[in-house]
C-alpha atoms as a PDB file:
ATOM      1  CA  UNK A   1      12.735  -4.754  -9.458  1.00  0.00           C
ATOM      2  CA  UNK A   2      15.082  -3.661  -6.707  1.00  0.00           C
ATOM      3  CA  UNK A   3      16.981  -5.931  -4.123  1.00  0.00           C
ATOM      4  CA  UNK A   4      14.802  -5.762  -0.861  1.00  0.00           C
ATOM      5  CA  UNK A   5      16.523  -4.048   2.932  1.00  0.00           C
ATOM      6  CA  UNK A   6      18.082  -8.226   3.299  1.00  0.00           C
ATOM      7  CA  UNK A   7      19.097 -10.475   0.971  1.00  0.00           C
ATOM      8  CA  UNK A   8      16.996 -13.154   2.479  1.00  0.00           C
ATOM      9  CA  UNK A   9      14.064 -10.924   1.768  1.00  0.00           C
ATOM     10  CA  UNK A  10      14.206 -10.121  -1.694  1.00  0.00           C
ATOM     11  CA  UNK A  11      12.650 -13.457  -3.077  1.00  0.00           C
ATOM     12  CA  UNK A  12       9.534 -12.484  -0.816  1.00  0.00           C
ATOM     13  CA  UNK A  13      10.183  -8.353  -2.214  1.00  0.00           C
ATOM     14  CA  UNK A  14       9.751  -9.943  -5.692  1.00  0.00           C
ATOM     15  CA  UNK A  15       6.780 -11.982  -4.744  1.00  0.00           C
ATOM     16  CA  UNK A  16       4.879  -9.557  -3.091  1.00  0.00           C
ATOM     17  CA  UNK A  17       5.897  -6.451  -5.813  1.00  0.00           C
ATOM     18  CA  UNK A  18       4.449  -9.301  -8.578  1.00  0.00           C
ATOM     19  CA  UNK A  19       1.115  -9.321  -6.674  1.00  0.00           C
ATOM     20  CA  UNK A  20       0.821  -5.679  -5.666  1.00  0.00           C
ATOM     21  CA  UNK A  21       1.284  -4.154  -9.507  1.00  0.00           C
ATOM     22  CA  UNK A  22      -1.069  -7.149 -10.248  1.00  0.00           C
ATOM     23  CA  UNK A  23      -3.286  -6.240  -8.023  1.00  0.00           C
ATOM     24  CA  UNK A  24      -2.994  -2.550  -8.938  1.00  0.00           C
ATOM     25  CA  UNK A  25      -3.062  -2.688 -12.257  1.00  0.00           C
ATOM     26  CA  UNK A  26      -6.720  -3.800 -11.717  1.00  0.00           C
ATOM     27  CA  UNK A  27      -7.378  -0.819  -9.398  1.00  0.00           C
ATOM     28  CA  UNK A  28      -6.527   1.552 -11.874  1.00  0.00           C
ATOM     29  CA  UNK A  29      -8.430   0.583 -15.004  1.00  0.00           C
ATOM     30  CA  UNK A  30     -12.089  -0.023 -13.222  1.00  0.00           C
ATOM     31  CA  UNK A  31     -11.247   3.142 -10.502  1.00  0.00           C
ATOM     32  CA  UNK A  32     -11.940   5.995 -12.862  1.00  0.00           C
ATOM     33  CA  UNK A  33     -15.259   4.349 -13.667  1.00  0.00           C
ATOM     34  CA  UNK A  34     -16.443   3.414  -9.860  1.00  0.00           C
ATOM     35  CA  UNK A  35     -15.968   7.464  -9.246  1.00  0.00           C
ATOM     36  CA  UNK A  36     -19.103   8.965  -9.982  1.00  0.00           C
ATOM     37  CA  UNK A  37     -20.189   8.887  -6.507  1.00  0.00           C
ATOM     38  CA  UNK A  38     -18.633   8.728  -3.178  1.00  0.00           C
ATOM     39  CA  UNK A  39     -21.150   5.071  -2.177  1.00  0.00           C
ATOM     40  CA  UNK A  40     -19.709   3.996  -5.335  1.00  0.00           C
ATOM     41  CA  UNK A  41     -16.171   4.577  -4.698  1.00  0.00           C
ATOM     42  CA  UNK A  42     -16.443   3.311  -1.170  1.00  0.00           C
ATOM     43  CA  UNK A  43     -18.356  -0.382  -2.247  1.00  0.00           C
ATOM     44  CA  UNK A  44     -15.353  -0.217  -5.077  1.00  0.00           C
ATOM     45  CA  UNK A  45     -12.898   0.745  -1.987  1.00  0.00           C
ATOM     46  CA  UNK A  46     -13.880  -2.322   0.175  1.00  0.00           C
ATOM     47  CA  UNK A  47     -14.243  -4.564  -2.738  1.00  0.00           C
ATOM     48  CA  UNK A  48     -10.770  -4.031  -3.783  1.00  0.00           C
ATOM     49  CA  UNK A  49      -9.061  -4.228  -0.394  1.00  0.00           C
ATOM     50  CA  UNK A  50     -10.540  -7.310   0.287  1.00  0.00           C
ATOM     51  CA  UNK A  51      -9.728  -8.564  -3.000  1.00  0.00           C
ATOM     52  CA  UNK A  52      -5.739  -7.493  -2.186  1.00  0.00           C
ATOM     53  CA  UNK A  53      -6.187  -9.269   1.425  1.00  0.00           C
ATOM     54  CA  UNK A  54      -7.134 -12.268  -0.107  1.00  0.00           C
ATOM     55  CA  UNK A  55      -4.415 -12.201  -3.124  1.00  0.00           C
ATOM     56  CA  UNK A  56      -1.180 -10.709  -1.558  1.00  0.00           C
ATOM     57  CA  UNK A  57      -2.321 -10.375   2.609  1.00  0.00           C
ATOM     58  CA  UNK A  58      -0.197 -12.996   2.917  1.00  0.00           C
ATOM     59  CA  UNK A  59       2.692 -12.397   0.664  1.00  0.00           C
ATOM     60  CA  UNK A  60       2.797  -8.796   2.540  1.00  0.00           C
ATOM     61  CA  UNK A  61       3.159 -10.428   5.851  1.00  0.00           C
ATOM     62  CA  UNK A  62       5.492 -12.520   5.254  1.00  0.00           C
ATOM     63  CA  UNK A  63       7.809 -10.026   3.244  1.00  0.00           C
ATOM     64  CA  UNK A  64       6.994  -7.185   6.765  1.00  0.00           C
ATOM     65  CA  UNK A  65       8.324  -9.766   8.985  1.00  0.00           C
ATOM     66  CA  UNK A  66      11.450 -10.265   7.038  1.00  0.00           C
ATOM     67  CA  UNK A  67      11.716  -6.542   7.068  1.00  0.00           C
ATOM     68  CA  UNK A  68      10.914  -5.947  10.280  1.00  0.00           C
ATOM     69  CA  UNK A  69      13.717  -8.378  11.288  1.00  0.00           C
ATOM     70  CA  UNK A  70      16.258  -7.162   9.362  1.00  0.00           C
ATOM     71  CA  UNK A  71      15.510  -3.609  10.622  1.00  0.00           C
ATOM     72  CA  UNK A  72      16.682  -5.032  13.971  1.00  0.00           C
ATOM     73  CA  UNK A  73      19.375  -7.521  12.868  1.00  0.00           C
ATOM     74  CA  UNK A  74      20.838  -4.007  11.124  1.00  0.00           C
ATOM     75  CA  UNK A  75      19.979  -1.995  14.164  1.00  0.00           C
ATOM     76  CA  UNK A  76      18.573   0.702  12.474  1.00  0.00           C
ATOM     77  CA  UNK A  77      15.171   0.738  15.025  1.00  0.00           C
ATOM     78  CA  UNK A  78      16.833   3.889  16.444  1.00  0.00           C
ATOM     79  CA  UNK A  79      17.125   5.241  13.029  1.00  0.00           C
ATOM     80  CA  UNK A  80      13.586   4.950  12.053  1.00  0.00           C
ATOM     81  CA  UNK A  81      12.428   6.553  15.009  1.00  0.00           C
ATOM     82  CA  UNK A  82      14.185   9.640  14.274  1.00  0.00           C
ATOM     83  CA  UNK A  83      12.750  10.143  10.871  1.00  0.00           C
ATOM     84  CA  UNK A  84       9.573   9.492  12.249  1.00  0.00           C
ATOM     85  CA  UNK A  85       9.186  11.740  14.813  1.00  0.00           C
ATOM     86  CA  UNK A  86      11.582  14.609  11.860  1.00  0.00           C
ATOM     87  CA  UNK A  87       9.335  14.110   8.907  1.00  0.00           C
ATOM     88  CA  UNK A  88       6.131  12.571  10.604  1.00  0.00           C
ATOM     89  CA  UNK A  89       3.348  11.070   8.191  1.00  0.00           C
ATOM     90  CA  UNK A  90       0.138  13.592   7.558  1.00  0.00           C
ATOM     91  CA  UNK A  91      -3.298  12.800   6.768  1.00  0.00           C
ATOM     92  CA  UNK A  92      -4.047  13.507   3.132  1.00  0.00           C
ATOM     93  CA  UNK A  93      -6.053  16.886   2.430  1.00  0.00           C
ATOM     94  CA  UNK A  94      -9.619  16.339   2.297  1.00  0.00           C
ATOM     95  CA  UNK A  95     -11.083  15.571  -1.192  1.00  0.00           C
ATOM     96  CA  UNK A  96     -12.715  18.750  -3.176  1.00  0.00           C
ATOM     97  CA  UNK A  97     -16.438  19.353  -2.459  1.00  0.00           C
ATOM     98  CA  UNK A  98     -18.442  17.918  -5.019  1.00  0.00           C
ATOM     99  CA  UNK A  99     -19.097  20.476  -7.592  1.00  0.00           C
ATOM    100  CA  UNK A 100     -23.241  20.830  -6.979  1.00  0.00           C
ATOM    101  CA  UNK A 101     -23.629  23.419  -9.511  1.00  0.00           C
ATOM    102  CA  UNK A 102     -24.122  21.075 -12.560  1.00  0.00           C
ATOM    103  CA  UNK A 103     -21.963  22.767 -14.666  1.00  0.00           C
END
């Protein structure tokens, strides 16, 4: 895995990417069965972000804050900002309609 933005954040980086492709790796698997209806994705939704709140929450605030500080320590606020407001973030497209024709 890669160094994180500070040295003094990378043990936390490590941590946290540990936990997250953990984590994920059990999203994945069960996912593609939990999608046969949108009440069933949403229970499977909820169950697994509470799940990841209650395994890495904590490792992911920890490893933000270290980020966030060394974002200022580097000065690069100003930086951010500018991509931000260049290349701003989108919502996703809407999901397909469900295909109600049975075929």
């Amino acid at each position: 895995m890669s160094q994180s933005l500070s040295e003094e954040c990378t043990p936390l980086k490590r941590d946290y990417d540990s936990c997250f492709n953990a984590w994920f790796e059990g999203y994945l698997e069960p996912a593609v069965s939990a999608s046969a209806n949108a009440e069933q994705r949403t229970k499977f939704a909820q169950q697994k972000a509470a799940e990841f709140e209650s395994s890495c929450g904590k490792i992911w605030q920890e490893y933000r804050q270290c980020i966030q500080k060394a974002v200022k320590d580097k000065d690069l606020g100003a930086l951010l900002d500018q991509a931000r407001s260049e290349n701003p973030l989108k919502d996703p497209p809407p999901p397909p309609p469900a295909n109600s024709s049975g075929s």
